[in-house]
PDB file of N, CA and C in Angstrom:
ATOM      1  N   UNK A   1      -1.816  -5.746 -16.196  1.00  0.00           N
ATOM      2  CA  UNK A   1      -1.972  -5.772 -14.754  1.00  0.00           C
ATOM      3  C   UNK A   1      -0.768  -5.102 -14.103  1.00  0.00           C
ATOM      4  N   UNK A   2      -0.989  -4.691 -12.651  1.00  0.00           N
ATOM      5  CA  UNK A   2       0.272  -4.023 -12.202  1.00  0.00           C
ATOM      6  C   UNK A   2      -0.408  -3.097 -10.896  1.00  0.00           C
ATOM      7  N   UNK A   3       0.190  -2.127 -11.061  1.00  0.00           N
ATOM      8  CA  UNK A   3       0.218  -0.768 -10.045  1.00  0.00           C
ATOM      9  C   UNK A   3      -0.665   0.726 -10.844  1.00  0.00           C
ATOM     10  N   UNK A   4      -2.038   0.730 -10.867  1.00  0.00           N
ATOM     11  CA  UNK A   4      -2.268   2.012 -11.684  1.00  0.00           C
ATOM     12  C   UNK A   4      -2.581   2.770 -10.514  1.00  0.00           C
ATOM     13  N   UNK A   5      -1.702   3.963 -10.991  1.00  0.00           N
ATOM     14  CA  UNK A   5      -2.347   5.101  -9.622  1.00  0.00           C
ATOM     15  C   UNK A   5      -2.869   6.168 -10.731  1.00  0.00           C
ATOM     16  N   UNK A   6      -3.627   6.874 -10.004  1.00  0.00           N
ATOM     17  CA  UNK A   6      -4.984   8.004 -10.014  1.00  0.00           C
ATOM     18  C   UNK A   6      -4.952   9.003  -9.451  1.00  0.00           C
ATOM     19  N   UNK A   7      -4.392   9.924  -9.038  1.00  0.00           N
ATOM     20  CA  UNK A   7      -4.063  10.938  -8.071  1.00  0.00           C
ATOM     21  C   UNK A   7      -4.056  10.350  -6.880  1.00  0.00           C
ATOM     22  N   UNK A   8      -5.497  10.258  -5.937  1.00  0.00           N
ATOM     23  CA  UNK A   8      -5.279   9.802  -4.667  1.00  0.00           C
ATOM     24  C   UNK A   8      -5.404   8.456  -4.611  1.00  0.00           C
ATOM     25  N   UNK A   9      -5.945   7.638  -5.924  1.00  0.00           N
ATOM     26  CA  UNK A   9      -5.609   6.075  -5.963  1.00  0.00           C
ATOM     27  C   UNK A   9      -4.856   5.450  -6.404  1.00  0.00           C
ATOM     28  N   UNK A  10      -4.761   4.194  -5.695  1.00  0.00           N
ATOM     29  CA  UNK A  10      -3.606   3.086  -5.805  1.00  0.00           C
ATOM     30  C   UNK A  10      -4.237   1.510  -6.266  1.00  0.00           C
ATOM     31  N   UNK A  11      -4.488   1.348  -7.392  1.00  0.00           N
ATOM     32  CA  UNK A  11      -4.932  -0.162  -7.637  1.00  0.00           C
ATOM     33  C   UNK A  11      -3.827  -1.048  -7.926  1.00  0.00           C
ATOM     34  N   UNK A  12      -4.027  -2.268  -7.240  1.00  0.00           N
ATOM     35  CA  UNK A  12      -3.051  -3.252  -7.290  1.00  0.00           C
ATOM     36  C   UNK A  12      -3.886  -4.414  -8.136  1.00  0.00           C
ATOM     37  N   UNK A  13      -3.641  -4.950  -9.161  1.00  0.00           N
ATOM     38  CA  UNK A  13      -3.789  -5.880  -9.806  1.00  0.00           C
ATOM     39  C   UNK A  13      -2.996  -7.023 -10.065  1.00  0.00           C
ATOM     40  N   UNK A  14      -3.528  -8.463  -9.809  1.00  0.00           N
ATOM     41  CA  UNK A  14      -2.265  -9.161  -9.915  1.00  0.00           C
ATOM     42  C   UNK A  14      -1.489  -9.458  -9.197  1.00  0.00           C
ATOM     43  N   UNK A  15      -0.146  -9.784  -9.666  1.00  0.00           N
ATOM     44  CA  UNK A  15       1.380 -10.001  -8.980  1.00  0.00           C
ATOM     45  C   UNK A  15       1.738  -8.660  -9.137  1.00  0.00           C
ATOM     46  N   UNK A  16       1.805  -8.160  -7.801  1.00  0.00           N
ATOM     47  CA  UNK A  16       2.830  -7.197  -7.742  1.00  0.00           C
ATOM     48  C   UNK A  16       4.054  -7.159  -7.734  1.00  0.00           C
ATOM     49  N   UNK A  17       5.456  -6.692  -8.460  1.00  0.00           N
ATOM     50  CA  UNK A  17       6.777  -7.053  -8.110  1.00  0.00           C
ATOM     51  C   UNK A  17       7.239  -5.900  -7.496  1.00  0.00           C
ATOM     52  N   UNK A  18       8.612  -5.682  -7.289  1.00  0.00           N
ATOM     53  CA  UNK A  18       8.788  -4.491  -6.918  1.00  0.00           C
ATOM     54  C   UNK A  18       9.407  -3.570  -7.800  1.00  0.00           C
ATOM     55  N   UNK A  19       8.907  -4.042  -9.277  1.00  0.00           N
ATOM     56  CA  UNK A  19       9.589  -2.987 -10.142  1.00  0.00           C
ATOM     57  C   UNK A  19       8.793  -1.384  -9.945  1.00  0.00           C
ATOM     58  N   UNK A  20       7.768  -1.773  -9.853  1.00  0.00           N
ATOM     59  CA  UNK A  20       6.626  -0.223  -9.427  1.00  0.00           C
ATOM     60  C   UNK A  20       7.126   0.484  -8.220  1.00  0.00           C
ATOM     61  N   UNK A  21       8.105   0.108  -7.325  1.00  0.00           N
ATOM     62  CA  UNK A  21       8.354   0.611  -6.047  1.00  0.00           C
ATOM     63  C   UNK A  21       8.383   2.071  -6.125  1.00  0.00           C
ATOM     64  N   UNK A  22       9.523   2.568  -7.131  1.00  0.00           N
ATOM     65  CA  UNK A  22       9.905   3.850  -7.012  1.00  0.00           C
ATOM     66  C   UNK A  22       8.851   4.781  -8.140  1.00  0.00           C
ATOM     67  N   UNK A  23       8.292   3.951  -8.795  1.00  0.00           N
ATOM     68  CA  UNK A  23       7.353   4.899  -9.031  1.00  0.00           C
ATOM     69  C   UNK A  23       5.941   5.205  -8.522  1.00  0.00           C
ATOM     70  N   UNK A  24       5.767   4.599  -7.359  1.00  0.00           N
ATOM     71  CA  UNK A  24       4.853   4.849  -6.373  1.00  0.00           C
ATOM     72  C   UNK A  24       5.231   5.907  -5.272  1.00  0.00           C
ATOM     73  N   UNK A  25       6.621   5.287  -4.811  1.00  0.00           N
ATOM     74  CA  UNK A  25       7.537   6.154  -3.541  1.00  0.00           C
ATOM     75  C   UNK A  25       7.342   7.977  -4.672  1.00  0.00           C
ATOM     76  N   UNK A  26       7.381   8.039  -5.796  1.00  0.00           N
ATOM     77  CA  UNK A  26       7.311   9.162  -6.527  1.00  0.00           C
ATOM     78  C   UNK A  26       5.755   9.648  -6.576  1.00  0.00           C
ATOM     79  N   UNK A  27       4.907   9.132  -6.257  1.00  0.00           N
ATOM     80  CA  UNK A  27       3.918   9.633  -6.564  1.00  0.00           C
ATOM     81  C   UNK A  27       3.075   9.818  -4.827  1.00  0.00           C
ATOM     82  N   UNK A  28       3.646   9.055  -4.061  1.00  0.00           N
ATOM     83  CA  UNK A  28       3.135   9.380  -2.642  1.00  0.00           C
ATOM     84  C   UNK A  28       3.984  10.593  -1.828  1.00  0.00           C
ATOM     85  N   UNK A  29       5.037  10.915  -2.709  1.00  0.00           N
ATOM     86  CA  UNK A  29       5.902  12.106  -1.687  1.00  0.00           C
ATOM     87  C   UNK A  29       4.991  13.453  -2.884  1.00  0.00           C
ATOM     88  N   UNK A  30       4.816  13.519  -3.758  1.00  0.00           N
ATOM     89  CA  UNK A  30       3.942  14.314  -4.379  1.00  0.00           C
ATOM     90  C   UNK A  30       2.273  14.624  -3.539  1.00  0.00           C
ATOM     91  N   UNK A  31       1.777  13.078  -3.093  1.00  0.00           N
ATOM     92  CA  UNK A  31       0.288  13.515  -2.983  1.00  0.00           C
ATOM     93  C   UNK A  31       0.313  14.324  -1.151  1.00  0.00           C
ATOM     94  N   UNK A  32       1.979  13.224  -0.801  1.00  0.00           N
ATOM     95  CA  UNK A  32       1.532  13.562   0.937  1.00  0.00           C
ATOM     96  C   UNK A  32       0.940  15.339   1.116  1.00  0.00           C
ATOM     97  N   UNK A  33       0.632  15.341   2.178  1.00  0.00           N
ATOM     98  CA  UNK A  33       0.071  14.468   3.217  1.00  0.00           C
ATOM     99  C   UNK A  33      -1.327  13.876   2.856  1.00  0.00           C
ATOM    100  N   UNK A  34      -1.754  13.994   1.469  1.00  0.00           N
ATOM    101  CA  UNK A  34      -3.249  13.092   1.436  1.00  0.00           C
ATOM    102  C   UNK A  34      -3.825  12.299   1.070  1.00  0.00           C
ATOM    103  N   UNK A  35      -4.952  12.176   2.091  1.00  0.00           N
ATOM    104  CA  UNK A  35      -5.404  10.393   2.255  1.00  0.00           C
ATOM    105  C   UNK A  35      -5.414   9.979   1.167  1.00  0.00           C
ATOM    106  N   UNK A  36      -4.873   8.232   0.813  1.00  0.00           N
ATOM    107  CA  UNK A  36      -4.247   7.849  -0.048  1.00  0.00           C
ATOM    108  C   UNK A  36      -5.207   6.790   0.324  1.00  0.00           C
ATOM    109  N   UNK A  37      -5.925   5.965  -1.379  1.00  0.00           N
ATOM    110  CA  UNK A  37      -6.894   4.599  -1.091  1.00  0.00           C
ATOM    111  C   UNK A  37      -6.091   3.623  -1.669  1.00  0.00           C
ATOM    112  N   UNK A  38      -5.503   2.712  -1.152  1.00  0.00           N
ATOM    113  CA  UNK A  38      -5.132   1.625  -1.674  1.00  0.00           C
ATOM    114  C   UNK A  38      -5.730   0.536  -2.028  1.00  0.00           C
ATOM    115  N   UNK A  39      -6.502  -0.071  -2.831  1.00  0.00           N
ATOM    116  CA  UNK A  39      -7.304  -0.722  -3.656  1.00  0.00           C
ATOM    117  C   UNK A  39      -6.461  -2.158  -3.996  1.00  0.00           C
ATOM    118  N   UNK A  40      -6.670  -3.530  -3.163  1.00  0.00           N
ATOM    119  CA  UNK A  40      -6.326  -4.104  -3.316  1.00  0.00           C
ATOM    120  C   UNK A  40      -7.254  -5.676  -3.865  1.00  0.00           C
ATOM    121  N   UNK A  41      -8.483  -5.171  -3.926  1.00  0.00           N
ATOM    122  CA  UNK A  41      -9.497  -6.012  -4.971  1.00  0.00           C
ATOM    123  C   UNK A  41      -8.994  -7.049  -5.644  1.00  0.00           C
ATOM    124  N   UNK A  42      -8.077  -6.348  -6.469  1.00  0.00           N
ATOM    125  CA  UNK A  42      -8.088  -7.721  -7.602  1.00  0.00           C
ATOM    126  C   UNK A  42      -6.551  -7.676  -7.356  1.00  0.00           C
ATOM    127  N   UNK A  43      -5.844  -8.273  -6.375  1.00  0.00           N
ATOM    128  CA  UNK A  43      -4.414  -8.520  -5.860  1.00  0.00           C
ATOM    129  C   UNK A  43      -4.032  -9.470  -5.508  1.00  0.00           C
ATOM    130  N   UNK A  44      -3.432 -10.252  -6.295  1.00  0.00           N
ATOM    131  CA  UNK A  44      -3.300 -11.182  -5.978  1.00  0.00           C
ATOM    132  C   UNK A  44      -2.117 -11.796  -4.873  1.00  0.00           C
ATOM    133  N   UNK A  45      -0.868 -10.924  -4.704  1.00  0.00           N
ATOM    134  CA  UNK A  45      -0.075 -11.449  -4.210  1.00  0.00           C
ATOM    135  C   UNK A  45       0.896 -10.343  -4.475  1.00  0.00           C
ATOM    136  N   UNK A  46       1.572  -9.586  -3.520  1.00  0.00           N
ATOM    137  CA  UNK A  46       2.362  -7.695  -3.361  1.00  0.00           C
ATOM    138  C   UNK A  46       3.468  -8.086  -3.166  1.00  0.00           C
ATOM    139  N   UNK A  47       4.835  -7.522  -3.243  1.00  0.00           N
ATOM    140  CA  UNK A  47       5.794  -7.433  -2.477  1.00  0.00           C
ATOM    141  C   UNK A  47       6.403  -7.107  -2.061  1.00  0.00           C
ATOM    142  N   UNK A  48       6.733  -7.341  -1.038  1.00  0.00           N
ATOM    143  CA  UNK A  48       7.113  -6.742   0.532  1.00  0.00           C
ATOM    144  C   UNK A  48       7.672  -5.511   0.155  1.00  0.00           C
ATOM    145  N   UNK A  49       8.602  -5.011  -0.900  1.00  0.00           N
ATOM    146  CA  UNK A  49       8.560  -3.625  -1.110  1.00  0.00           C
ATOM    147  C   UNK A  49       7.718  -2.849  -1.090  1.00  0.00           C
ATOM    148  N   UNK A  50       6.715  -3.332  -1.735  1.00  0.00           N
ATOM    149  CA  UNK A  50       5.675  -2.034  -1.540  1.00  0.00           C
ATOM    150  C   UNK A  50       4.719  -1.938  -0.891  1.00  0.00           C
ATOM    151  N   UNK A  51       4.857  -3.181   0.163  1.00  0.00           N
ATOM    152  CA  UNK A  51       4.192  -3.088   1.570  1.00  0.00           C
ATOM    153  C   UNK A  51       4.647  -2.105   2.564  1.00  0.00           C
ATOM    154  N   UNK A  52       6.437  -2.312   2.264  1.00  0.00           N
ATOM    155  CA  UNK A  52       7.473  -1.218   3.356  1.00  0.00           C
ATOM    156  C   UNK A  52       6.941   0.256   3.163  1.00  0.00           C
ATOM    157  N   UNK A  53       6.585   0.309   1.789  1.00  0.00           N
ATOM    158  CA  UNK A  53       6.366   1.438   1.417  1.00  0.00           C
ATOM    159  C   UNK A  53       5.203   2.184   1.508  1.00  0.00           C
ATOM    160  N   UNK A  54       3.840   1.506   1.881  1.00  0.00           N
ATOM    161  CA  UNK A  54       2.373   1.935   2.129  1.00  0.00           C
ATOM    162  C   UNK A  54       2.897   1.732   4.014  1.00  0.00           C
ATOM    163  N   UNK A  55       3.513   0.685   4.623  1.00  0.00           N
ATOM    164  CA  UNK A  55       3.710   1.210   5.754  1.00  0.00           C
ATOM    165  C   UNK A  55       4.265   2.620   6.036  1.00  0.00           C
ATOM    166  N   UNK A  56       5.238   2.712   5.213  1.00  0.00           N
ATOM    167  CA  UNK A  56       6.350   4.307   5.714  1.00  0.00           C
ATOM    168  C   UNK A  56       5.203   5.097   5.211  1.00  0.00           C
ATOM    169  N   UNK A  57       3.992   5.578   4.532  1.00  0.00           N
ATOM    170  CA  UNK A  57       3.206   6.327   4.266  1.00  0.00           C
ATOM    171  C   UNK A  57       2.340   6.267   5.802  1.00  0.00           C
ATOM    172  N   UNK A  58       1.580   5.094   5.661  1.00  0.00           N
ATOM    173  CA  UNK A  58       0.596   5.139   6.972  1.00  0.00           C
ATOM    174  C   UNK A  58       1.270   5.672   7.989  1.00  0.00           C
ATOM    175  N   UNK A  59       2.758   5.289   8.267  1.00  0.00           N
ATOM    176  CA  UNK A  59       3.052   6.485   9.461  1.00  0.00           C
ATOM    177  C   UNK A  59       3.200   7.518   9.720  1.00  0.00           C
ATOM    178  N   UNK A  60       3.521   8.373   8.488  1.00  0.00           N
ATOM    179  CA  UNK A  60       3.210   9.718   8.080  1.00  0.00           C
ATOM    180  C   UNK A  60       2.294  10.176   8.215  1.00  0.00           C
ATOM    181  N   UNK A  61       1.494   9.400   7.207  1.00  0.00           N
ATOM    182  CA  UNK A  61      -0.020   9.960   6.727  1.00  0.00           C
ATOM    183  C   UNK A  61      -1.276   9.092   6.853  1.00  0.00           C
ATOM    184  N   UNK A  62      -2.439   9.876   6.404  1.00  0.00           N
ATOM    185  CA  UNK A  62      -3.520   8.649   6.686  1.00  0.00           C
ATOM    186  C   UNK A  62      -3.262   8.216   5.027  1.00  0.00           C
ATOM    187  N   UNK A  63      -4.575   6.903   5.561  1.00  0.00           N
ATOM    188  CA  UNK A  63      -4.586   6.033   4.184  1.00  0.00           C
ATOM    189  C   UNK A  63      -5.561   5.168   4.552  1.00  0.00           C
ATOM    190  N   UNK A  64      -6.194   4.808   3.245  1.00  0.00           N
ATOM    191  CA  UNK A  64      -7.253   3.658   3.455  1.00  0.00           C
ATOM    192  C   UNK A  64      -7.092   2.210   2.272  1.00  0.00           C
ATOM    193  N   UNK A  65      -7.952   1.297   3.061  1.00  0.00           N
ATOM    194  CA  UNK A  65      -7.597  -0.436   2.076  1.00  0.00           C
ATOM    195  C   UNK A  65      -8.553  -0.069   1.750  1.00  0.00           C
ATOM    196  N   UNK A  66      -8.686  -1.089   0.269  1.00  0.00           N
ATOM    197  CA  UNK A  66     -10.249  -1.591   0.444  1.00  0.00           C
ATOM    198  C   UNK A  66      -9.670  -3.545  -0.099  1.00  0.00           C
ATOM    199  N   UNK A  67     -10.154  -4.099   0.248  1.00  0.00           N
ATOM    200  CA  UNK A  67      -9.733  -5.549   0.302  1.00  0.00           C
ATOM    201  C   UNK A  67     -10.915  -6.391  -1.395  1.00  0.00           C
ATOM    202  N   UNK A  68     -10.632  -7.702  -1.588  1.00  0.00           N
ATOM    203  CA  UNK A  68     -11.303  -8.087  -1.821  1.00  0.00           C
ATOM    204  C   UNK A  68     -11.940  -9.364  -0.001  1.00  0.00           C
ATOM    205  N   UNK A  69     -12.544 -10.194  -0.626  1.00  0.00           N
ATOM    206  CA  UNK A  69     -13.534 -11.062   0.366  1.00  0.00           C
ATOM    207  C   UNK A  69     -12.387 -12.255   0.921  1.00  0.00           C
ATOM    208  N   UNK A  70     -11.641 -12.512  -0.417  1.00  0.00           N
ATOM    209  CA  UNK A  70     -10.760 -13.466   0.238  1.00  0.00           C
ATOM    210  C   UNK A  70      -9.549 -13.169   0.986  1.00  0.00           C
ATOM    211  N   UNK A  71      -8.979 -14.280   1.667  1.00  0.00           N
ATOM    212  CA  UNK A  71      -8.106 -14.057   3.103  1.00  0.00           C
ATOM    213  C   UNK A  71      -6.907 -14.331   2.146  1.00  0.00           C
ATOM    214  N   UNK A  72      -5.755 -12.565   2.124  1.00  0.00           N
ATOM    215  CA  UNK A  72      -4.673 -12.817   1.816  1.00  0.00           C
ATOM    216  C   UNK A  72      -3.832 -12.481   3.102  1.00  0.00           C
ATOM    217  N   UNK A  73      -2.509 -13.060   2.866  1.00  0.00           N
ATOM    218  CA  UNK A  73      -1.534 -12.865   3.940  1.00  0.00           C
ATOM    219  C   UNK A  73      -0.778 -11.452   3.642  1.00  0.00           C
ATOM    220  N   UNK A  74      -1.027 -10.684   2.728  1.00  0.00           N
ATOM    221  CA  UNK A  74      -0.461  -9.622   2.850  1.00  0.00           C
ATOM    222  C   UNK A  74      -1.802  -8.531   3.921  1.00  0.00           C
ATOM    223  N   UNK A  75      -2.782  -8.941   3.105  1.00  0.00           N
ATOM    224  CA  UNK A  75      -4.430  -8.465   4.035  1.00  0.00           C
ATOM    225  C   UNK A  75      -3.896  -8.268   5.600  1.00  0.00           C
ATOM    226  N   UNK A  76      -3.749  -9.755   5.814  1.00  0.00           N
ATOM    227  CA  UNK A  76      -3.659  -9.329   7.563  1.00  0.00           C
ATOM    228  C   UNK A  76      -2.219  -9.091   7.481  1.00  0.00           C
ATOM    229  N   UNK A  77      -1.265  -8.780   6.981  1.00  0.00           N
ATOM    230  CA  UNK A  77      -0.260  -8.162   7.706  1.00  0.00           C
ATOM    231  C   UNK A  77      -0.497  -6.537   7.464  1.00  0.00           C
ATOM    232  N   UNK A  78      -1.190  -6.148   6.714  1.00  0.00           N
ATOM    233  CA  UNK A  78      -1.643  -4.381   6.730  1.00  0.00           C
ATOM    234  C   UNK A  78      -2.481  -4.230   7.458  1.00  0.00           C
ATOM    235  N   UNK A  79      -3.775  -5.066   7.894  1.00  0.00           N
ATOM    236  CA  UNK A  79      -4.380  -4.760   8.713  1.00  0.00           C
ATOM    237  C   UNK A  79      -3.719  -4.785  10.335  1.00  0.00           C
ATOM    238  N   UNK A  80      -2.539  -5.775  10.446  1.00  0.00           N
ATOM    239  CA  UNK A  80      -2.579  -6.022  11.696  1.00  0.00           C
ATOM    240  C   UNK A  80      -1.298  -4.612  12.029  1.00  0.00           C
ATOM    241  N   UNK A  81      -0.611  -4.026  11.176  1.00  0.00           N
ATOM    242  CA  UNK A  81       0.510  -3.017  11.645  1.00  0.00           C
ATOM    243  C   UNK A  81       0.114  -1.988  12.812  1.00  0.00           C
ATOM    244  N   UNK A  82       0.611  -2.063  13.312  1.00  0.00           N
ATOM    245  CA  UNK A  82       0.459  -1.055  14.243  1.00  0.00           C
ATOM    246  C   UNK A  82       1.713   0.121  13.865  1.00  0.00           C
ATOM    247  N   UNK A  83       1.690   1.089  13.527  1.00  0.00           N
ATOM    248  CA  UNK A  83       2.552   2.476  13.620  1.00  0.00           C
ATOM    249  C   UNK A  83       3.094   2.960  14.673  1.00  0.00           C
ATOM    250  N   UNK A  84       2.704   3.048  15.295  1.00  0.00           N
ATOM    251  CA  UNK A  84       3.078   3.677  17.055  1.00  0.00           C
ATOM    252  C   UNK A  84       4.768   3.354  16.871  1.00  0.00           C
ATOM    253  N   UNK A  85       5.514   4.068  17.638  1.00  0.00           N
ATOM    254  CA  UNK A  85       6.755   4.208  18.212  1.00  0.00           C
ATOM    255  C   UNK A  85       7.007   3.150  18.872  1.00  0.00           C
ATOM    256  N   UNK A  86       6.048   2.780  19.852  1.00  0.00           N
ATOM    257  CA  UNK A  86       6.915   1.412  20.301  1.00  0.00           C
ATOM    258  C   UNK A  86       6.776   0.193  20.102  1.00  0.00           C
ATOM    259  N   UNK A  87       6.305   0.429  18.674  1.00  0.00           N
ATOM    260  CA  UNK A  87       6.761  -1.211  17.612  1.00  0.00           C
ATOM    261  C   UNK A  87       7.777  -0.645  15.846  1.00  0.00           C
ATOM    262  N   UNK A  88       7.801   0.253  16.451  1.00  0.00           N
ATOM    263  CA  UNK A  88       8.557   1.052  14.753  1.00  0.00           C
ATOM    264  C   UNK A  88      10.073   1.445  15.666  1.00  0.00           C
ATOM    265  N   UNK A  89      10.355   1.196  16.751  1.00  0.00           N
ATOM    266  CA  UNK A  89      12.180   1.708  17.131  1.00  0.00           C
ATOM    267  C   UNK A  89      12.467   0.449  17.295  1.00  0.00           C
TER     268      UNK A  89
END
């Protein structure tokens, strides 16, 4: 379990730690600028590193979730970000 990426995909399986950080931050400055699917299905629980890090993308670039059914707290904190400038200064 872990972090498998795919060219433009990102599956999260599991406990995410933040040992995968920099080899994601390596593989999203490669794909930018394109749309990037983050696949969080079978996720059990991310961390905040590599939340910082699909945020600093979404403000760049586009990107898409796909969730599983149940209510995680990382869920609504990606859904609820807003990018805009005057919540990011």
């Amino acid at each position: 379990m872990g972090t498998i990426i795919d060219d433009k995909n990102v599956l999260f399986e599991g406990v995410i730690y933040e040992d995968d950080v920099v080899v994601l931050r390596d593989h999203l400055q490669i794909q930018a600028p394109e749309v990037i699917n983050f696949n969080f299905k079978k996720c059990d629980d991310i961390h905040l590193a590599m939340l910082q890090l699909i945020f600093a993308y979404k403000k760049m670039y586009s990107c898409e979730y796909s969730f599983s059914d149940d209510e995680k707290l990382y869920k609504k904190v990606l859904l609820g970000f807003d990018g805009s400038e005057k919540y990011c200064n």
